[in-house]
PDB file of N, CA and C in Angstrom:
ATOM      1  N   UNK A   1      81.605  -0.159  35.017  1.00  0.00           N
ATOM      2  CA  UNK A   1      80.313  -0.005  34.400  1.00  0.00           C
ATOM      3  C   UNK A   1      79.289   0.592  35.375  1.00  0.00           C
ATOM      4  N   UNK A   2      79.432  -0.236  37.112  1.00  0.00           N
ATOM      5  CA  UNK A   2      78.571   0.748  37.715  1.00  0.00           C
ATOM      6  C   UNK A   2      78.582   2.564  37.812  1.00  0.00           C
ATOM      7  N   UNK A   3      79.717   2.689  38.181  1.00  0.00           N
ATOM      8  CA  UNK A   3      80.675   3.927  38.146  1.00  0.00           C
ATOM      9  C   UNK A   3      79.482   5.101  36.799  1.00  0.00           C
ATOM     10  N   UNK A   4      79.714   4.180  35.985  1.00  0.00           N
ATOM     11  CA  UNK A   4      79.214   5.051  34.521  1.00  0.00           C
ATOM     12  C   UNK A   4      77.317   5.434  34.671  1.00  0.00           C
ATOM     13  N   UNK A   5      77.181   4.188  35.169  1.00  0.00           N
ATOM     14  CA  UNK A   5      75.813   4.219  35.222  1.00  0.00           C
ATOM     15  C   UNK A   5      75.023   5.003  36.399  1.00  0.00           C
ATOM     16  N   UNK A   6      75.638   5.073  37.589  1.00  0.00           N
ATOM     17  CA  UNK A   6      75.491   5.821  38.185  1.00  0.00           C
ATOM     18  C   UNK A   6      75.502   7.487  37.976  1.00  0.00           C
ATOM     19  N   UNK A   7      77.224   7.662  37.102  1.00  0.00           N
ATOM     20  CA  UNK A   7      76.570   9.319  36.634  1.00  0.00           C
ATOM     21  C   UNK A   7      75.884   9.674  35.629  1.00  0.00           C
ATOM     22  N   UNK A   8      75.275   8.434  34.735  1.00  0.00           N
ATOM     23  CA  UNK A   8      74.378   8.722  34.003  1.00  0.00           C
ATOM     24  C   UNK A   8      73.206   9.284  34.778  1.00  0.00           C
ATOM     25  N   UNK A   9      72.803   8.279  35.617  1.00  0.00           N
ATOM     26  CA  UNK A   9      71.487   8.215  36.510  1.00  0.00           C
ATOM     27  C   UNK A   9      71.536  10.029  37.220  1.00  0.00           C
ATOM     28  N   UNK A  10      72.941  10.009  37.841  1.00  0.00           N
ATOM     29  CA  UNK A  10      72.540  10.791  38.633  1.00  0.00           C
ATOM     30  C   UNK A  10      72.941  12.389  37.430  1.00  0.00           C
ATOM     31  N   UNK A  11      73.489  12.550  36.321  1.00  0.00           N
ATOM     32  CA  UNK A  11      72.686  13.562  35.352  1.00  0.00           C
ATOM     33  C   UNK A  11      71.714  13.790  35.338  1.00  0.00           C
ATOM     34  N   UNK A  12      70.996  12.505  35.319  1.00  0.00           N
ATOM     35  CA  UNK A  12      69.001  12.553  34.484  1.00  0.00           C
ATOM     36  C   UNK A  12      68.854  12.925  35.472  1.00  0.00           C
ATOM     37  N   UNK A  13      68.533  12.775  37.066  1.00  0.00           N
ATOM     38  CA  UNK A  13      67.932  13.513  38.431  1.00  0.00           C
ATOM     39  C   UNK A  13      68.001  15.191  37.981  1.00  0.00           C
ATOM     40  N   UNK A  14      69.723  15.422  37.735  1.00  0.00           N
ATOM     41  CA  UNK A  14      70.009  16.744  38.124  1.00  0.00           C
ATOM     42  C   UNK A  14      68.903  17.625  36.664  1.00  0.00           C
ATOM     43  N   UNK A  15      69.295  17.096  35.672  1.00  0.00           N
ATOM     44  CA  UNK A  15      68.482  17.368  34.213  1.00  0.00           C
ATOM     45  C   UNK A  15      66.983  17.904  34.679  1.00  0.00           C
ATOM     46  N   UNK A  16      66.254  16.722  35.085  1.00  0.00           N
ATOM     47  CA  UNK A  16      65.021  16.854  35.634  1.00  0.00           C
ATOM     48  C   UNK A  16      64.586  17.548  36.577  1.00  0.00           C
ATOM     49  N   UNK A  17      65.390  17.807  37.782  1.00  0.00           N
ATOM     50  CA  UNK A  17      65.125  18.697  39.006  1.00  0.00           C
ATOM     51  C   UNK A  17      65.562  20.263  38.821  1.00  0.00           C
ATOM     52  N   UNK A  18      66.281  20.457  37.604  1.00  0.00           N
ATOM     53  CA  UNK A  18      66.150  22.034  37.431  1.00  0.00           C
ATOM     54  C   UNK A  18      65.738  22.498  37.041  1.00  0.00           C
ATOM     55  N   UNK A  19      65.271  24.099  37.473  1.00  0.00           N
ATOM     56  CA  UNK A  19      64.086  24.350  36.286  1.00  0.00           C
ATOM     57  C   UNK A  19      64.523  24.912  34.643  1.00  0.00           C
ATOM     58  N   UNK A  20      63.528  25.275  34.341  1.00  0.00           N
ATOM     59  CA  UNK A  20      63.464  25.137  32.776  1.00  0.00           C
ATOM     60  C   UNK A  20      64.136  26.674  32.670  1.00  0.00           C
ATOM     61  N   UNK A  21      63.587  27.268  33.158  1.00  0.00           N
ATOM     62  CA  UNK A  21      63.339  28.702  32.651  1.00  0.00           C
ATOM     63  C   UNK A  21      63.515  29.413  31.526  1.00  0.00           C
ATOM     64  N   UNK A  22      62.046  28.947  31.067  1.00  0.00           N
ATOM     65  CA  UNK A  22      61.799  29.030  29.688  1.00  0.00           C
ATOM     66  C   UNK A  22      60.204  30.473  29.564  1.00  0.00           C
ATOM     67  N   UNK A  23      60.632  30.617  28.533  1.00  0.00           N
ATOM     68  CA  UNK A  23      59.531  32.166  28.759  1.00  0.00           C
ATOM     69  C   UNK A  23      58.915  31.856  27.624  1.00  0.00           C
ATOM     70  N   UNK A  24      57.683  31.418  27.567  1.00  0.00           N
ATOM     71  CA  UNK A  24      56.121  31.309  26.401  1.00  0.00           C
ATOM     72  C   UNK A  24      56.165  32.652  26.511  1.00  0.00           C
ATOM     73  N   UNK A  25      55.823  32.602  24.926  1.00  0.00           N
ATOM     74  CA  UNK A  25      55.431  33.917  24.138  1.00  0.00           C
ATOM     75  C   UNK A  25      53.976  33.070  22.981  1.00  0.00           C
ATOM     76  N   UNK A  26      52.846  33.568  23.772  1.00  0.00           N
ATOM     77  CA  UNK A  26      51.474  33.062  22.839  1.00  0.00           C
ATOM     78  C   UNK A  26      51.133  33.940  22.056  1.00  0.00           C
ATOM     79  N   UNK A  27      51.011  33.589  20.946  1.00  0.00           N
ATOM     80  CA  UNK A  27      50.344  34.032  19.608  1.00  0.00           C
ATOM     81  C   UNK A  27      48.444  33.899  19.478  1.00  0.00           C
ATOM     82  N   UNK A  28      47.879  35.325  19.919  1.00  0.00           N
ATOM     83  CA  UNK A  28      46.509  34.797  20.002  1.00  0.00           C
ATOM     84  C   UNK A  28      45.597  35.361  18.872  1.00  0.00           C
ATOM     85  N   UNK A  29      46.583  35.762  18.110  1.00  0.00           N
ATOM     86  CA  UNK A  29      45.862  36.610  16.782  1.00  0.00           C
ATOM     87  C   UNK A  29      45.776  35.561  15.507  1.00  0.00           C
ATOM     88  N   UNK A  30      45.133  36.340  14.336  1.00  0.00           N
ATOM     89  CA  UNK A  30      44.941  35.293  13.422  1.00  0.00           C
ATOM     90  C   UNK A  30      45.955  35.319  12.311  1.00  0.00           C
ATOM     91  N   UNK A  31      46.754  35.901  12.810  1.00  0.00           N
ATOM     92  CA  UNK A  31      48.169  36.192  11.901  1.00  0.00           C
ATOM     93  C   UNK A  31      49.327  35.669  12.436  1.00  0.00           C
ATOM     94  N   UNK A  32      50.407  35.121  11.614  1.00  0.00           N
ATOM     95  CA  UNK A  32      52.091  35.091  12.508  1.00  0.00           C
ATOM     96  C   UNK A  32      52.492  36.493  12.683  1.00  0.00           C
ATOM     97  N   UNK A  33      53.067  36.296  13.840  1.00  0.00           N
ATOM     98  CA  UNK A  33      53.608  37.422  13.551  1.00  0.00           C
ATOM     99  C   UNK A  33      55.184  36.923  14.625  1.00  0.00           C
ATOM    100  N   UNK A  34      56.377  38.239  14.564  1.00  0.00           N
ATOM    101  CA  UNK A  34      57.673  37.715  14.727  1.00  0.00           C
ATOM    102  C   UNK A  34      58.105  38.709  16.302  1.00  0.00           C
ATOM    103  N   UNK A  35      58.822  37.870  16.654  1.00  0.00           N
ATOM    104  CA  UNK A  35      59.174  38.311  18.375  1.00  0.00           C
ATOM    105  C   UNK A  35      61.163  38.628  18.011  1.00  0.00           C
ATOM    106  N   UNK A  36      61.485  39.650  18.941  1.00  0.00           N
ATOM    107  CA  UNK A  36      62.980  40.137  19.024  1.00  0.00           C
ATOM    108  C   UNK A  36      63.226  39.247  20.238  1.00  0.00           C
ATOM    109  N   UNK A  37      63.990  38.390  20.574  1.00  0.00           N
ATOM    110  CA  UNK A  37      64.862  37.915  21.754  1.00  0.00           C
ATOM    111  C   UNK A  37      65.899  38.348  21.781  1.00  0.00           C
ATOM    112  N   UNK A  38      66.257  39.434  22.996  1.00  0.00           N
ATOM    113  CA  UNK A  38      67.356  40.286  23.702  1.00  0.00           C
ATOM    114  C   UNK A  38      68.427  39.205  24.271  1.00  0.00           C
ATOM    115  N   UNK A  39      69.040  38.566  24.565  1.00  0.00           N
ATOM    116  CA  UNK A  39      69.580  38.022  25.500  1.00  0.00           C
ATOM    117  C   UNK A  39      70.987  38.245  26.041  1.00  0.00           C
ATOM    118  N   UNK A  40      71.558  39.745  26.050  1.00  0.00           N
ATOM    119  CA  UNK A  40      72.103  40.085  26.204  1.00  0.00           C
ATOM    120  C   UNK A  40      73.367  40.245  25.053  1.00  0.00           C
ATOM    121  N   UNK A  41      73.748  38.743  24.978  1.00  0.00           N
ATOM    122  CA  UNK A  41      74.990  38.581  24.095  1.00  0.00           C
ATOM    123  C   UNK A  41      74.754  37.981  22.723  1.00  0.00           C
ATOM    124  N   UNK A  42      73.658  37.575  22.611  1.00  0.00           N
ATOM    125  CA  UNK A  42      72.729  37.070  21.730  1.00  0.00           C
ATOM    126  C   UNK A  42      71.429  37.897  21.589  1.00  0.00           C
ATOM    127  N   UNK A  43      71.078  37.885  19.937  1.00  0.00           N
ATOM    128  CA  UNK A  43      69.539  38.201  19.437  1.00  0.00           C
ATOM    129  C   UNK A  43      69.213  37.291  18.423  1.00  0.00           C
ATOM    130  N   UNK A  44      68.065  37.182  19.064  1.00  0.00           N
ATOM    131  CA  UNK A  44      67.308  36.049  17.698  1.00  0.00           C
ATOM    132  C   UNK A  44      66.408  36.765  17.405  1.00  0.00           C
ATOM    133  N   UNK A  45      65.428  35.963  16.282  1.00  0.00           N
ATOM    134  CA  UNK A  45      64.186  36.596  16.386  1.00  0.00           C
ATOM    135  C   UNK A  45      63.134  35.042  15.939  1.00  0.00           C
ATOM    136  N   UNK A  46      62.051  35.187  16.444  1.00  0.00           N
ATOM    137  CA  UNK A  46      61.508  33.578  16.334  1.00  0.00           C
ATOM    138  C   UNK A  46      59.855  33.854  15.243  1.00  0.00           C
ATOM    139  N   UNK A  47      59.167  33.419  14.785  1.00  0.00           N
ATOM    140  CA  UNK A  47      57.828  33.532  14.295  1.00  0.00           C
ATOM    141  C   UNK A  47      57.301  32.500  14.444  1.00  0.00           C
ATOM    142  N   UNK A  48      56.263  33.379  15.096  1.00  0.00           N
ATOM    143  CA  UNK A  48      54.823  32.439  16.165  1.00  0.00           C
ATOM    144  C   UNK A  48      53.576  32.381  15.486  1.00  0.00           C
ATOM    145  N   UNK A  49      53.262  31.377  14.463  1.00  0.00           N
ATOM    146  CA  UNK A  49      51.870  31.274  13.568  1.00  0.00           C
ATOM    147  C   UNK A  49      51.019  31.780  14.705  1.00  0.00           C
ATOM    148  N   UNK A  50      50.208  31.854  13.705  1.00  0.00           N
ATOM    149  CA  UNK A  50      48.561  32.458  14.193  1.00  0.00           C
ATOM    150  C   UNK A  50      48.106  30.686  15.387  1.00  0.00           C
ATOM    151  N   UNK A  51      47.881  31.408  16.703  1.00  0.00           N
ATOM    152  CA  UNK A  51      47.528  30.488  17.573  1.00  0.00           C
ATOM    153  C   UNK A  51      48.446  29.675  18.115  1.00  0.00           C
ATOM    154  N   UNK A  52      49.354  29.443  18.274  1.00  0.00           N
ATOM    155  CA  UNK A  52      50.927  28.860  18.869  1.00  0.00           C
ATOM    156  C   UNK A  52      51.464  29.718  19.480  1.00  0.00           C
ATOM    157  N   UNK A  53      52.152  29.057  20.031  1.00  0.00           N
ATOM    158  CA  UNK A  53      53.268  29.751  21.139  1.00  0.00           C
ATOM    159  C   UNK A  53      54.694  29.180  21.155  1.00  0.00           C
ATOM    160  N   UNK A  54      55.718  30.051  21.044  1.00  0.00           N
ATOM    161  CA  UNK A  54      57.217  29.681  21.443  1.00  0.00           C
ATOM    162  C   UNK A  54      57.614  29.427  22.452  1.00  0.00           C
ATOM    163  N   UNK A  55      58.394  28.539  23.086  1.00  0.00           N
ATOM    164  CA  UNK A  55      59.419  28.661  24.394  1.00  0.00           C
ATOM    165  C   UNK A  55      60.693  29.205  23.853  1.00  0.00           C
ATOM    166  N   UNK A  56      61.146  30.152  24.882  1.00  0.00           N
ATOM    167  CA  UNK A  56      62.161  31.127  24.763  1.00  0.00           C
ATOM    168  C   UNK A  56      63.405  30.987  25.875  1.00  0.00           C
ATOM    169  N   UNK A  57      64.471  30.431  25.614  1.00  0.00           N
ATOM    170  CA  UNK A  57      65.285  30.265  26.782  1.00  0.00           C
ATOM    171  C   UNK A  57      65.536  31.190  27.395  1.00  0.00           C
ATOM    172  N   UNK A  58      65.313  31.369  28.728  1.00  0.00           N
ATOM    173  CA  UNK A  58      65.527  32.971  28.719  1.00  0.00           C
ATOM    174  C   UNK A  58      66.164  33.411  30.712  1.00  0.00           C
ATOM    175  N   UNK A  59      67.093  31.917  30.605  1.00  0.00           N
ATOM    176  CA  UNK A  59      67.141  31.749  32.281  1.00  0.00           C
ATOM    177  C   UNK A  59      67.603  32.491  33.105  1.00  0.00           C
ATOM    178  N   UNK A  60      68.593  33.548  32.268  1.00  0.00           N
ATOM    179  CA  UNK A  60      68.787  34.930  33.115  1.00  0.00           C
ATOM    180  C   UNK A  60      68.133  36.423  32.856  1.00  0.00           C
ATOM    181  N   UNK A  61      66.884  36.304  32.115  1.00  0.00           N
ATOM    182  CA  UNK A  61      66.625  37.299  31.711  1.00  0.00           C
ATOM    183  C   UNK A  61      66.763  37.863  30.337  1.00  0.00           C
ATOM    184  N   UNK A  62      65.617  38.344  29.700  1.00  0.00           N
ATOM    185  CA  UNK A  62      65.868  38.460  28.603  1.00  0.00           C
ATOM    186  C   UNK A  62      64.828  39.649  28.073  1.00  0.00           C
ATOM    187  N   UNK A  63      65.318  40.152  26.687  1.00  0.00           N
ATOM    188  CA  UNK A  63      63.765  41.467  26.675  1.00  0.00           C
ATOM    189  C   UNK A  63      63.628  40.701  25.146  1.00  0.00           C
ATOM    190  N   UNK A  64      62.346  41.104  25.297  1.00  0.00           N
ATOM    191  CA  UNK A  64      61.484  40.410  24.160  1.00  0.00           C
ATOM    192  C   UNK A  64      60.190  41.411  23.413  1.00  0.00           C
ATOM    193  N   UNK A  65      60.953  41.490  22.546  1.00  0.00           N
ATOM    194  CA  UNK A  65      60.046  43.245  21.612  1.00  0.00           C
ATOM    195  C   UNK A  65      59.726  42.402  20.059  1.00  0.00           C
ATOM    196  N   UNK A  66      58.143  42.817  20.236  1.00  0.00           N
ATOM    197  CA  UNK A  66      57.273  42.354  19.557  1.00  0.00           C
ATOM    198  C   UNK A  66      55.995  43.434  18.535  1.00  0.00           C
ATOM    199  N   UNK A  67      54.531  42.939  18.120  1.00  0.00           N
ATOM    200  CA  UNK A  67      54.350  43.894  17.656  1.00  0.00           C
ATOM    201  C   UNK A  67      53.362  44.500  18.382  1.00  0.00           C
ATOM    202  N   UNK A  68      53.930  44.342  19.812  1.00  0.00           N
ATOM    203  CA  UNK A  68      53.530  45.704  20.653  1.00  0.00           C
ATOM    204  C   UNK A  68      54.272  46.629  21.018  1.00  0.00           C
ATOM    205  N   UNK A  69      55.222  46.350  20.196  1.00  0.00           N
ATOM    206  CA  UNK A  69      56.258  48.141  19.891  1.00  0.00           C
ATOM    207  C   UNK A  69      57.239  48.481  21.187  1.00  0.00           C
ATOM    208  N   UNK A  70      57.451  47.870  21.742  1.00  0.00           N
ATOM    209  CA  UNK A  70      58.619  48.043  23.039  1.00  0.00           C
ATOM    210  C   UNK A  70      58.877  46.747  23.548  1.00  0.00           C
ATOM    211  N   UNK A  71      60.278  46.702  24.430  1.00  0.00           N
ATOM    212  CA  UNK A  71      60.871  45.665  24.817  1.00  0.00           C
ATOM    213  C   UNK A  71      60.413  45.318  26.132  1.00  0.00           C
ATOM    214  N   UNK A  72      59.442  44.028  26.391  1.00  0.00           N
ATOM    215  CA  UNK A  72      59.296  43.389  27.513  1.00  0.00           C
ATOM    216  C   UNK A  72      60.568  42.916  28.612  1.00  0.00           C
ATOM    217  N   UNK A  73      61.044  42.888  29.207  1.00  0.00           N
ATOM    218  CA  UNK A  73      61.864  42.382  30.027  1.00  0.00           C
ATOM    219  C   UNK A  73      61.224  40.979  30.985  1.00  0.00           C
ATOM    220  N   UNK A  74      61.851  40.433  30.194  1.00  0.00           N
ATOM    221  CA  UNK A  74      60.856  39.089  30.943  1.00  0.00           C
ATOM    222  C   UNK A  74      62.196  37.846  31.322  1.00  0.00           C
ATOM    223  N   UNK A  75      61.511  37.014  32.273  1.00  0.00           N
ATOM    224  CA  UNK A  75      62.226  36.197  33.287  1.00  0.00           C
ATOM    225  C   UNK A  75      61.601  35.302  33.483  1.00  0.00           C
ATOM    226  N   UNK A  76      61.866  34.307  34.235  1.00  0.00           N
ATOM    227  CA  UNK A  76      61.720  33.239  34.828  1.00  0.00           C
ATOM    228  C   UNK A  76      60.915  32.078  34.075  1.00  0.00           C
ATOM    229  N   UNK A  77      59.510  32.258  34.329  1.00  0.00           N
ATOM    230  CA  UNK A  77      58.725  30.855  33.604  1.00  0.00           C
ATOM    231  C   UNK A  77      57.433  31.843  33.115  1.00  0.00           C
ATOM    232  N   UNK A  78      58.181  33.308  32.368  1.00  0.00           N
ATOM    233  CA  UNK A  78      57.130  34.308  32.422  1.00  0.00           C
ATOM    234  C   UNK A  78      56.431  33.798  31.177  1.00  0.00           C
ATOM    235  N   UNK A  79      54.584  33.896  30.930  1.00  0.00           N
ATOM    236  CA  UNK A  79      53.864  33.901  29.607  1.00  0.00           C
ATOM    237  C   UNK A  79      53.618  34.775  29.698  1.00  0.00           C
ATOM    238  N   UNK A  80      53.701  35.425  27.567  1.00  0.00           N
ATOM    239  CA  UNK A  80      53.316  36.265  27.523  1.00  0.00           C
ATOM    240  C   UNK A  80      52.292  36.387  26.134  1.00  0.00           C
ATOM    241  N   UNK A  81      51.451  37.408  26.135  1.00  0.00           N
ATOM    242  CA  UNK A  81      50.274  36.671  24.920  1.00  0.00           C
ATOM    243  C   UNK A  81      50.341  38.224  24.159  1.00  0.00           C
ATOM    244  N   UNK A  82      49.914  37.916  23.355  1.00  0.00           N
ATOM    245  CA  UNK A  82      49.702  39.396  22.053  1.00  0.00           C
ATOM    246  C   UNK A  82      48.672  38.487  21.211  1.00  0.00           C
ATOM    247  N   UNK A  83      48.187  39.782  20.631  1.00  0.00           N
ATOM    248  CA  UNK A  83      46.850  39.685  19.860  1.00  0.00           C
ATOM    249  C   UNK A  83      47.627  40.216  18.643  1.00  0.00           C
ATOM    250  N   UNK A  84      48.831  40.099  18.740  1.00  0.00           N
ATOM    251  CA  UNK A  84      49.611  40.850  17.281  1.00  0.00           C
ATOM    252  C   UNK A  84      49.371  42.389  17.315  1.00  0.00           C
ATOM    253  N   UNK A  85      49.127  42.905  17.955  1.00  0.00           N
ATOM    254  CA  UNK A  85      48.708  44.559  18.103  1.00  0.00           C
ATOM    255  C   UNK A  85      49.236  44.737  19.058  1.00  0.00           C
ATOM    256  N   UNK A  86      49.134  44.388  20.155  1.00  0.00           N
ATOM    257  CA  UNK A  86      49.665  44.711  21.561  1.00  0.00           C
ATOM    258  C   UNK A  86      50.038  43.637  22.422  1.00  0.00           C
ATOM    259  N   UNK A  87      50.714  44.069  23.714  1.00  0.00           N
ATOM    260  CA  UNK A  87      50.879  42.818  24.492  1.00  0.00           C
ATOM    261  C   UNK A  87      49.821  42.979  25.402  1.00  0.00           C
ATOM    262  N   UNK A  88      48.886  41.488  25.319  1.00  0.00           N
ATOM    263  CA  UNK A  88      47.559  41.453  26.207  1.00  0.00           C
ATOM    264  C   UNK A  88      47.982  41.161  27.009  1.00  0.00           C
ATOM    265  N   UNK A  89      48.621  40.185  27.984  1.00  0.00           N
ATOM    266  CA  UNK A  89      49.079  40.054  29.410  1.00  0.00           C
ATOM    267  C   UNK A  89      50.229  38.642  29.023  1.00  0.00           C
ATOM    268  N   UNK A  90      51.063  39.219  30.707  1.00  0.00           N
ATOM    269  CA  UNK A  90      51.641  38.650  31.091  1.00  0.00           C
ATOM    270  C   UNK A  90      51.764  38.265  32.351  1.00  0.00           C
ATOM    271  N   UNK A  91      51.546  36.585  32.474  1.00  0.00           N
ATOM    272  CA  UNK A  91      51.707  35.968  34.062  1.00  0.00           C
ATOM    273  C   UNK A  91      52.738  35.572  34.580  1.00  0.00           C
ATOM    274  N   UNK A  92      53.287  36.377  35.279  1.00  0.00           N
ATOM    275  CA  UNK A  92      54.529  36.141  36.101  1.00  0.00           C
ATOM    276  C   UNK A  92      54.488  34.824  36.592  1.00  0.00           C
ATOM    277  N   UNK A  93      55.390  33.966  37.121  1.00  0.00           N
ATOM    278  CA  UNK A  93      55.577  32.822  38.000  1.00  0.00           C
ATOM    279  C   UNK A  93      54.783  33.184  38.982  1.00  0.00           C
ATOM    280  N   UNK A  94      53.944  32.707  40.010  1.00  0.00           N
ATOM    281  CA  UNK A  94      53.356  32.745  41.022  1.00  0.00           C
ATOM    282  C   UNK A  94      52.996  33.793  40.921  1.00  0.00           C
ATOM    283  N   UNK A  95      52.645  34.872  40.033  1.00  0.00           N
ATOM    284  CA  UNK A  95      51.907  36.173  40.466  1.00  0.00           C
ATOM    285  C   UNK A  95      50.493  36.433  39.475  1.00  0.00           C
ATOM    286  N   UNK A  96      49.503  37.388  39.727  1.00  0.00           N
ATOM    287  CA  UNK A  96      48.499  37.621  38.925  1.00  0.00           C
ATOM    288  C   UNK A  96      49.230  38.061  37.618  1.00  0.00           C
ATOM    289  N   UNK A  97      48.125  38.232  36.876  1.00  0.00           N
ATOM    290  CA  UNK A  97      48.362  38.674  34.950  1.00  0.00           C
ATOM    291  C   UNK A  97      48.375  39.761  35.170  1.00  0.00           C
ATOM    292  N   UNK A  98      49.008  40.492  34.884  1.00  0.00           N
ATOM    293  CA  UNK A  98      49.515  42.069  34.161  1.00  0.00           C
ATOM    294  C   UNK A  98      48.815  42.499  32.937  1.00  0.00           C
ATOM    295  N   UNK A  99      47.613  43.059  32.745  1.00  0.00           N
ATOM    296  CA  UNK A  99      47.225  44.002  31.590  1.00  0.00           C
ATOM    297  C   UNK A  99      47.754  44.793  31.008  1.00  0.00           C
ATOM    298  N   UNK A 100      48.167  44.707  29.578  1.00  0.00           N
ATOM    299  CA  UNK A 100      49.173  45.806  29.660  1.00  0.00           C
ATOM    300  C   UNK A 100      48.207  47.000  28.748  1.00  0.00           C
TER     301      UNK A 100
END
């Protein structure tokens, strides 16, 4: 029983100490509107009401084409926002926002 409980325990550590890498896609317009997820071997597509945002698994990289008309290539713990017209910015992990 210890045996068990121990690799329970030590799952939840490993669970918790990795990262997510998950890619927000914010919806800042007053409309839904719908996102393409690339993920190489997989495509989805997700719809983001007016004012919400999705998390997007996206831990090796992924392109994400929206209705700013071309495919983002986005990574890590990237946000990214649209006004439903265009893509207004995106903040890299540790880096400034990108205007696009």
């Amino acid at each position: 029983m210890k045996v068990l409980s121990a690799a329970a325990a030590a799952a939840l550590v490993l669970a918790i100490a990795s990262p997510a890498f998950a890619v927000t896609v914010k919806n800042t317009s007053s409309g839904e509107f719908t996102v393409g997820v690339d993920l190489g071997n997989e495509e989805k597509v997700e719809t983001i009401a007016a004012g919400k945002e999705v998390k997007l698994d996206c831990k090796d990289g992924c392109g994400v084409t929206g209705p700013w008309g071309f495919s983002w290539m986005a990574k890590g713990d990237d946000v990214i926002s649209s006004n439903g017209e265009a893509l207004v910015t995106v903040q890299e992990p540790g880096g400034a926002k990108k205007k696009q």
